[in-house]
Protein backbone atom coordinates (compact mmCIF):
# COMPACT_ATOMS: atom_id res chain seq x y z
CA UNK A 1 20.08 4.41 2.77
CA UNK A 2 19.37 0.43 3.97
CA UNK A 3 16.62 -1.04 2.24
CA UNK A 4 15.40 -1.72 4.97
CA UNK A 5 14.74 1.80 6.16
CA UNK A 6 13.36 2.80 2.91
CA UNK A 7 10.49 0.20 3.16
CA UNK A 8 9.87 1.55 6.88
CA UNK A 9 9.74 4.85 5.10
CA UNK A 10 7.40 3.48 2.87
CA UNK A 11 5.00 1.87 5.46
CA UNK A 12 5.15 5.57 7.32
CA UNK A 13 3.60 7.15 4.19
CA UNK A 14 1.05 4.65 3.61
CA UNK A 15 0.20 5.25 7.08
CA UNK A 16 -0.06 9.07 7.10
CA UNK A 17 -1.72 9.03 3.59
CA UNK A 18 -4.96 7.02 5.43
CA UNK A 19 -5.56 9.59 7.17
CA UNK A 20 -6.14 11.81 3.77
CA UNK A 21 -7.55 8.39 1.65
CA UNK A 22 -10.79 7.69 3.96
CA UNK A 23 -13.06 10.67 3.69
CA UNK A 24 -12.58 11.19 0.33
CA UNK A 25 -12.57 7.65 -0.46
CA UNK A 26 -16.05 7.03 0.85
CA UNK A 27 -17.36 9.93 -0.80
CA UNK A 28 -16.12 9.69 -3.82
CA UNK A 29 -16.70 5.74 -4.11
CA UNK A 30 -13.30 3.91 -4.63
CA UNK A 31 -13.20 3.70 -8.44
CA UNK A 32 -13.17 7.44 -8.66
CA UNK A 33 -10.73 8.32 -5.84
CA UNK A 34 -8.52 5.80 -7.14
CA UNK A 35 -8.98 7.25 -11.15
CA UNK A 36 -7.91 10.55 -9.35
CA UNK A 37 -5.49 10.01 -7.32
CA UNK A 38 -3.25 7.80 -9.85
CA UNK A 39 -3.67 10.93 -12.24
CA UNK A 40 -2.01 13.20 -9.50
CA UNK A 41 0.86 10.78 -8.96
CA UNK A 42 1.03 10.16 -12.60
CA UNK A 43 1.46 13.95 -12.91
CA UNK A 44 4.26 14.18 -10.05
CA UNK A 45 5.89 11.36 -11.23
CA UNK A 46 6.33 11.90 -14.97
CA UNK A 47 7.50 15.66 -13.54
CA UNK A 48 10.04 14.34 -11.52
CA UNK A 49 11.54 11.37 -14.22
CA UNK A 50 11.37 14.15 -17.30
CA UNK A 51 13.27 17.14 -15.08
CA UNK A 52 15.97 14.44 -13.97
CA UNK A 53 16.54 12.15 -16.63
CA UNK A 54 15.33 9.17 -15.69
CA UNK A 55 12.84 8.01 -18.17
CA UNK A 56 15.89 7.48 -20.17
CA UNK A 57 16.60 4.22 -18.53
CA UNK A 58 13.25 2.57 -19.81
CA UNK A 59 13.03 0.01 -22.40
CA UNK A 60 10.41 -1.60 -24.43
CA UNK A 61 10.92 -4.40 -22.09
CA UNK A 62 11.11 -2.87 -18.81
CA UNK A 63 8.12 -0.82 -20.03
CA UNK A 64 6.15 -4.05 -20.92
CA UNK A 65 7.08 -5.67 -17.54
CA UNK A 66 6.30 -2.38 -15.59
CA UNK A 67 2.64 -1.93 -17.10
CA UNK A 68 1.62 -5.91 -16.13
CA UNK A 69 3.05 -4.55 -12.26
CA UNK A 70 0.95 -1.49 -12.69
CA UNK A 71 -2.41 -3.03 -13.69
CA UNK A 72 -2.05 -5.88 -11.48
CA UNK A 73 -0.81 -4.14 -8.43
CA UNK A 74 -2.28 -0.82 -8.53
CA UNK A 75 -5.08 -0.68 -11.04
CA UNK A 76 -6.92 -4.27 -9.23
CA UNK A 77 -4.71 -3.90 -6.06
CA UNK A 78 -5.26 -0.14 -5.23
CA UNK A 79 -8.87 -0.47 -6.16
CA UNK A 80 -9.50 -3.39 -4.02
CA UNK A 81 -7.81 -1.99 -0.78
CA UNK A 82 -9.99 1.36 -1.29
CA UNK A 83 -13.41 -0.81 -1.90
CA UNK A 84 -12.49 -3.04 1.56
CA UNK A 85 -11.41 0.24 3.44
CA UNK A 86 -15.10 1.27 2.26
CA UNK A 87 -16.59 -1.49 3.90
CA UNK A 88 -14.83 -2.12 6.83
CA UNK A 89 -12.83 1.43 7.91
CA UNK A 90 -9.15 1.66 7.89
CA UNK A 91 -8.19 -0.61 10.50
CA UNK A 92 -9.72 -3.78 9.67
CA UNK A 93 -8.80 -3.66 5.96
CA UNK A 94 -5.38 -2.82 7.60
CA UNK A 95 -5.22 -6.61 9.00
CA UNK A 96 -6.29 -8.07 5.42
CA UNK A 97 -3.64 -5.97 3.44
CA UNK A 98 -0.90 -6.92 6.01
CA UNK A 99 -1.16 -9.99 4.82
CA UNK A 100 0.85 -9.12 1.89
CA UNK A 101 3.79 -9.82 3.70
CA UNK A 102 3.66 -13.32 4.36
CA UNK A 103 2.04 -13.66 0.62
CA UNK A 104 5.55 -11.78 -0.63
CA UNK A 105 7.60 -14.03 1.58
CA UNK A 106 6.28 -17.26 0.38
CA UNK A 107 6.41 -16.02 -3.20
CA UNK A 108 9.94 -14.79 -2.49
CA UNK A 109 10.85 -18.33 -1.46
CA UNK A 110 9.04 -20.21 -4.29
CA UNK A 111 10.16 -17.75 -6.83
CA UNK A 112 13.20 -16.19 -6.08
CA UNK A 113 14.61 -18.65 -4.22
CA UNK A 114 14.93 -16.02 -1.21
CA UNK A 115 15.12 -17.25 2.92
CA UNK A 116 14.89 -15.83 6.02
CA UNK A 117 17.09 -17.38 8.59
CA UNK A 118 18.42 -16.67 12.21
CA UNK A 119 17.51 -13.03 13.69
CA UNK A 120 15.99 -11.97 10.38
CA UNK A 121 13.63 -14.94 10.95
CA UNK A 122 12.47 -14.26 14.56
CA UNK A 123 12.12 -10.77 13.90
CA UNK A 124 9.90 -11.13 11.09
CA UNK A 125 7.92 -13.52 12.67
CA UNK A 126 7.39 -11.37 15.64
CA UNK A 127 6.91 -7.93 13.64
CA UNK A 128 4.15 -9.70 11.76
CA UNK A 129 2.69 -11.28 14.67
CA UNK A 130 2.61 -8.04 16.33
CA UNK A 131 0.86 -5.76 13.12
CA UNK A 132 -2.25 -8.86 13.88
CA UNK A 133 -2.04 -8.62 17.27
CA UNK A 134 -2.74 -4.73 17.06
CA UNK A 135 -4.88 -4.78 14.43
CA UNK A 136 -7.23 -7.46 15.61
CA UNK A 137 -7.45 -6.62 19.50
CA UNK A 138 -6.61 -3.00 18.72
CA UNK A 139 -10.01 -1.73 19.00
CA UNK A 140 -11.74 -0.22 22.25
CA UNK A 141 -14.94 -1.87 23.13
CA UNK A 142 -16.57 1.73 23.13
CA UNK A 143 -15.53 2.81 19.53
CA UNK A 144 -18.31 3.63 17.67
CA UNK A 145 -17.21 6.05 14.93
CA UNK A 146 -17.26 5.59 11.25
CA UNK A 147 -14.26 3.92 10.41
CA UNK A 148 -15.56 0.83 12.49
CA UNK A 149 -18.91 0.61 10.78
CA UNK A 150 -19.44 -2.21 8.43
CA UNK A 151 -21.34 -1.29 5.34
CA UNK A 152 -22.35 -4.09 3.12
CA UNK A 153 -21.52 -7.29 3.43
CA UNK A 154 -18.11 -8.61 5.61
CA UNK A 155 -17.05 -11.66 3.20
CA UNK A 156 -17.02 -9.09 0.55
CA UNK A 157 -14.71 -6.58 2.25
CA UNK A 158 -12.43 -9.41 3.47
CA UNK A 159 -12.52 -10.83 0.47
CA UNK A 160 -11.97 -7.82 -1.33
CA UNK A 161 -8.56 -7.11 1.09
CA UNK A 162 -7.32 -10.23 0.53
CA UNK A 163 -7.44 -9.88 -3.08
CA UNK A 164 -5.65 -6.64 -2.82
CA UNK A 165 -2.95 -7.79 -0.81
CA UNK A 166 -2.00 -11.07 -3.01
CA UNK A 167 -1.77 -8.31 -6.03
CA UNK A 168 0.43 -6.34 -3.79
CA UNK A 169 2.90 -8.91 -3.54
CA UNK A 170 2.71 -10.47 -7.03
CA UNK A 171 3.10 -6.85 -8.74
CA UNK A 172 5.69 -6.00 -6.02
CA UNK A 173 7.76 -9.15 -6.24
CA UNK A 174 7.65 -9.41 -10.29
CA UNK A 175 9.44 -6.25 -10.31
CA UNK A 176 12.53 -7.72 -8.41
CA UNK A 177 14.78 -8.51 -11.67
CA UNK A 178 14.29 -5.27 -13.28
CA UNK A 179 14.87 -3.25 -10.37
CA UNK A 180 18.40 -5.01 -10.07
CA UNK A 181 19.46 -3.69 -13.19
CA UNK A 182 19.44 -0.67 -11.92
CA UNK A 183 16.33 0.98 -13.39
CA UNK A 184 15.39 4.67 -12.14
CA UNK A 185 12.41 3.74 -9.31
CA UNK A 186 10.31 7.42 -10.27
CA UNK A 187 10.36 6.98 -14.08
CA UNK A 188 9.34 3.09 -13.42
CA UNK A 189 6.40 4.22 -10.63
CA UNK A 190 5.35 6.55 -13.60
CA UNK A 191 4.88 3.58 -16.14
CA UNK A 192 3.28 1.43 -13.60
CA UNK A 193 0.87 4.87 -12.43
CA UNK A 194 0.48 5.61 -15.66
CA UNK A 195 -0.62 1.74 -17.16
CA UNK A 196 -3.26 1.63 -14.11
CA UNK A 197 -4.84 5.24 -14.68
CA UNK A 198 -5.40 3.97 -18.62
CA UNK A 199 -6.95 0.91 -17.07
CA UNK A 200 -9.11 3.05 -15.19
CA UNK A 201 -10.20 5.29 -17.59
CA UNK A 202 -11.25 2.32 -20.06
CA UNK A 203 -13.04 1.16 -17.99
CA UNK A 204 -15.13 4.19 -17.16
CA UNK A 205 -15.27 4.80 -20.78
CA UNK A 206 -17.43 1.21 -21.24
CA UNK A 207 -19.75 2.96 -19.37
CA UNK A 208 -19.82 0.20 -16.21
CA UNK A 209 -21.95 2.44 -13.81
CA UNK A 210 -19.80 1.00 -10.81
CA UNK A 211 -16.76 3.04 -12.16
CA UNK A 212 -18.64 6.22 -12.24
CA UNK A 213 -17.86 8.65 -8.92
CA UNK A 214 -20.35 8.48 -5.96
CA UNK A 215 -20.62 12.47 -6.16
CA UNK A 216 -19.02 15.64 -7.73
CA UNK A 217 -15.49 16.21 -6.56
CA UNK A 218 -15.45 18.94 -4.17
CA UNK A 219 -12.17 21.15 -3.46
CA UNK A 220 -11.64 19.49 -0.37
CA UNK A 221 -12.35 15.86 -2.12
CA UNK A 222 -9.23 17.13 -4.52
CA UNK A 223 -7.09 18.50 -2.16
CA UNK A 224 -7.23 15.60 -0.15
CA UNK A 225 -6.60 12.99 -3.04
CA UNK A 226 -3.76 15.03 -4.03
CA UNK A 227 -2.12 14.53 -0.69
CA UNK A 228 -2.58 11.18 -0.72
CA UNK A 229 -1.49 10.82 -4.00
CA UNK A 230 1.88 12.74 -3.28
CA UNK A 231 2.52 10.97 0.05
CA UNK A 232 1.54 7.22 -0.73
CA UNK A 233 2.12 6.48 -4.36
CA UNK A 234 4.75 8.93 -5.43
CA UNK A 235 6.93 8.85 -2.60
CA UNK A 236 6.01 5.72 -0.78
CA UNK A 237 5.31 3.20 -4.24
CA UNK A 238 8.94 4.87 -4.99
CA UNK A 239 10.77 4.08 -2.18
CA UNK A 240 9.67 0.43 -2.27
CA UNK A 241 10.50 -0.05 -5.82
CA UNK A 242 14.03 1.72 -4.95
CA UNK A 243 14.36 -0.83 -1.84
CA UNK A 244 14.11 -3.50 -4.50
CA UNK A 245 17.25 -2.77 -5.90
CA UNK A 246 19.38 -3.86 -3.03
CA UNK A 247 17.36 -5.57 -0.37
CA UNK A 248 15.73 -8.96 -0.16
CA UNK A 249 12.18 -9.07 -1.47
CA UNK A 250 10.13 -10.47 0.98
CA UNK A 251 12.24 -8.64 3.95
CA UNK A 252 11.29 -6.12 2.04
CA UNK A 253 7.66 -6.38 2.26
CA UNK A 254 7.80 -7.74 5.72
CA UNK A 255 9.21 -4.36 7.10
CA UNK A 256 6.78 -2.38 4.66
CA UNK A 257 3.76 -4.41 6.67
CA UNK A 258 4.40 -2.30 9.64
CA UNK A 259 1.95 0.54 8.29
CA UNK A 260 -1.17 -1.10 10.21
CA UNK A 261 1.01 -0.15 13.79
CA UNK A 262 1.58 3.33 12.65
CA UNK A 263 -1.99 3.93 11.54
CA UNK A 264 -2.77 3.24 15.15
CA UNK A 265 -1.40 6.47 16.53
CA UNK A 266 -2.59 8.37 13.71
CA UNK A 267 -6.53 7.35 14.82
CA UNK A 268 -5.25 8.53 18.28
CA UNK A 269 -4.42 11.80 17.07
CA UNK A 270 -7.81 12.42 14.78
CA UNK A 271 -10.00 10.78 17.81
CA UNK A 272 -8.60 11.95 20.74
CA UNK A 273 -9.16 7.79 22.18
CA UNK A 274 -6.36 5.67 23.12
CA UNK A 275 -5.61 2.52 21.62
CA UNK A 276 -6.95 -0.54 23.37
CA UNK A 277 -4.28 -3.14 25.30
CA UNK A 278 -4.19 -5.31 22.09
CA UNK A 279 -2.53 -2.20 20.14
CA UNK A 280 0.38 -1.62 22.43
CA UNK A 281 1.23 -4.98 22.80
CA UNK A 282 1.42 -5.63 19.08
CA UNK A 283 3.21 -2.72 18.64
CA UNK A 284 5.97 -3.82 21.28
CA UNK A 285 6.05 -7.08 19.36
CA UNK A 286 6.23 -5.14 15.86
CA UNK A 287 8.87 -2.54 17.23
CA UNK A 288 11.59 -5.70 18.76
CA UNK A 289 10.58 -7.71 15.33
CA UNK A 290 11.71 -4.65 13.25
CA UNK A 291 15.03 -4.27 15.73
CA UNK A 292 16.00 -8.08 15.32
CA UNK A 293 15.44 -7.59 11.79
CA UNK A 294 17.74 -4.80 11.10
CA UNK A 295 20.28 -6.35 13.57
């Protein structure tokens, strides 16, 4: 399968596990859903790289390299997106963490030495124009609900989603090398999963009262966590790390920036509310950005 697709792929489960992440993330405070859902995808992961083989193809190395990615992009990353989704609902910290694509593309051309030229160009431009442009003006006037309250203060929560999408790219993009040499993408999710869950647990073991969980963890609180553990971080942390190996980074995380457009629907669904005028347009942008792209 295209690169390409597989980061689409990616942005689809990222999109669908939101819908699972919210509820239990404002319950449960976002150092403790994050503590528990990186031990359910540490679980599925190391499963799936010790039944096929694939934890063979670490090194000391790749292992070093793959724990940095881990604590950088999900341990501080993950953590940051869940504390901003917190504060200011799904769809707003949507707009901050899409800005990890034009953070990966400007690494990707400082560090890699990777371009975008001709369709490539346009479409990307116009597929991240359009993920703003839905985002931003994608909210009825009338929309009350929870996931549009503000708790706390905004500079934090911006702050905080700005943070987690510059660790996004970084961990993402430092990962390019390795994944060229044709590393297995579970077993090196697993390391990175695994790194970040340590990360989290030392830090709950220094006894910092902000890492402790909001409330007990009900069965619902676990069942949900464990979807969105299966559905964003084992499959869709996966299937960017496997895009890696073939396709260019930052077109890469350009395409993967399309999750903000497909949470859109998914708020249709739960809410029974149309999107506002700004969402459809910016998803007409995002969908004939994506096309030029993979032209």
């Amino acid at each position: 399968m295209r690169p390409e697709a597989l980061a689409l792929l990616a942005a689809g489960c990222w999109a669908i596990a939101s819908l699972f992440s919210a509820p239990a993330a404002q319950r449960l405070g976002a150092f403790a859903f994050s503590r528990w859902r990186m031990l359910f995808a540490s679980l599925i992961l190391w499963c799936i790289a010790l039944s096929t083989g694939g934890w063979h193809g670490l090194n000391p190395s790749a292992i070093g390299l793959l724990a940095v990615s881990g604590v950088i992009g999900i341990f501080i990353g993950d953590t940051a997106l869940f504390a901003c989704m917190n504060r200011l609902g799904p769809r707003r910290s949507g707009v901050l963490f899409a800005t990890h694509a034009l953070f990966s593309a400007l690494i990707a051309w400082m560090v890699l030495g990777e371009s975008l030229w001709g369709w490539s160009l346009v479409g990307s431009g116009l597929l991240v124009s359009g993920v703003m442009l839905a985002i931003v003006w994608g909210r009825r006037g009338d929309e009350q609900h929870g996931w549009e309250q503000t708790r706390g203060r905004l500079v934090v929560g911006v702050a905080l989603g700005l943070l987690a999408a510059l660790c996004q790219s970084v961990a993402t993009l430092m990962l390019k090398p390795l994944m060229t040499t044709g590393i297995d993408a579970v077993a090196g999710s697993a390391v990175r999963m695994s790194t970040a869950l340590l990360s989290h647990v030392a830090l709950l073991a220094c006894g910092w009262a902000g890492a402790r969980a909001q409330a007990r963890v009900r069965l619902q609180d676990a069942a949900l966590t464990f979807a969105s553990a299966a559905v964003a971080m084992a499959l869709g942390m996966t299937l960017i790390l496997q895009a890696m190996k073939q396709g260019q980074a930052g077109l890469v995380a350009i395409l993967s920036s399309v999750t903000p457009i497909l949470i859109l629907p998914a708020l249709w669904l739960v809410y029974r509310r149309r999107p506002a005028w700004g969402a459809w347009a910016g998803a007409a942008l995002a969908v004939a950005g994506t096309a030029l792209t993979l032209r």
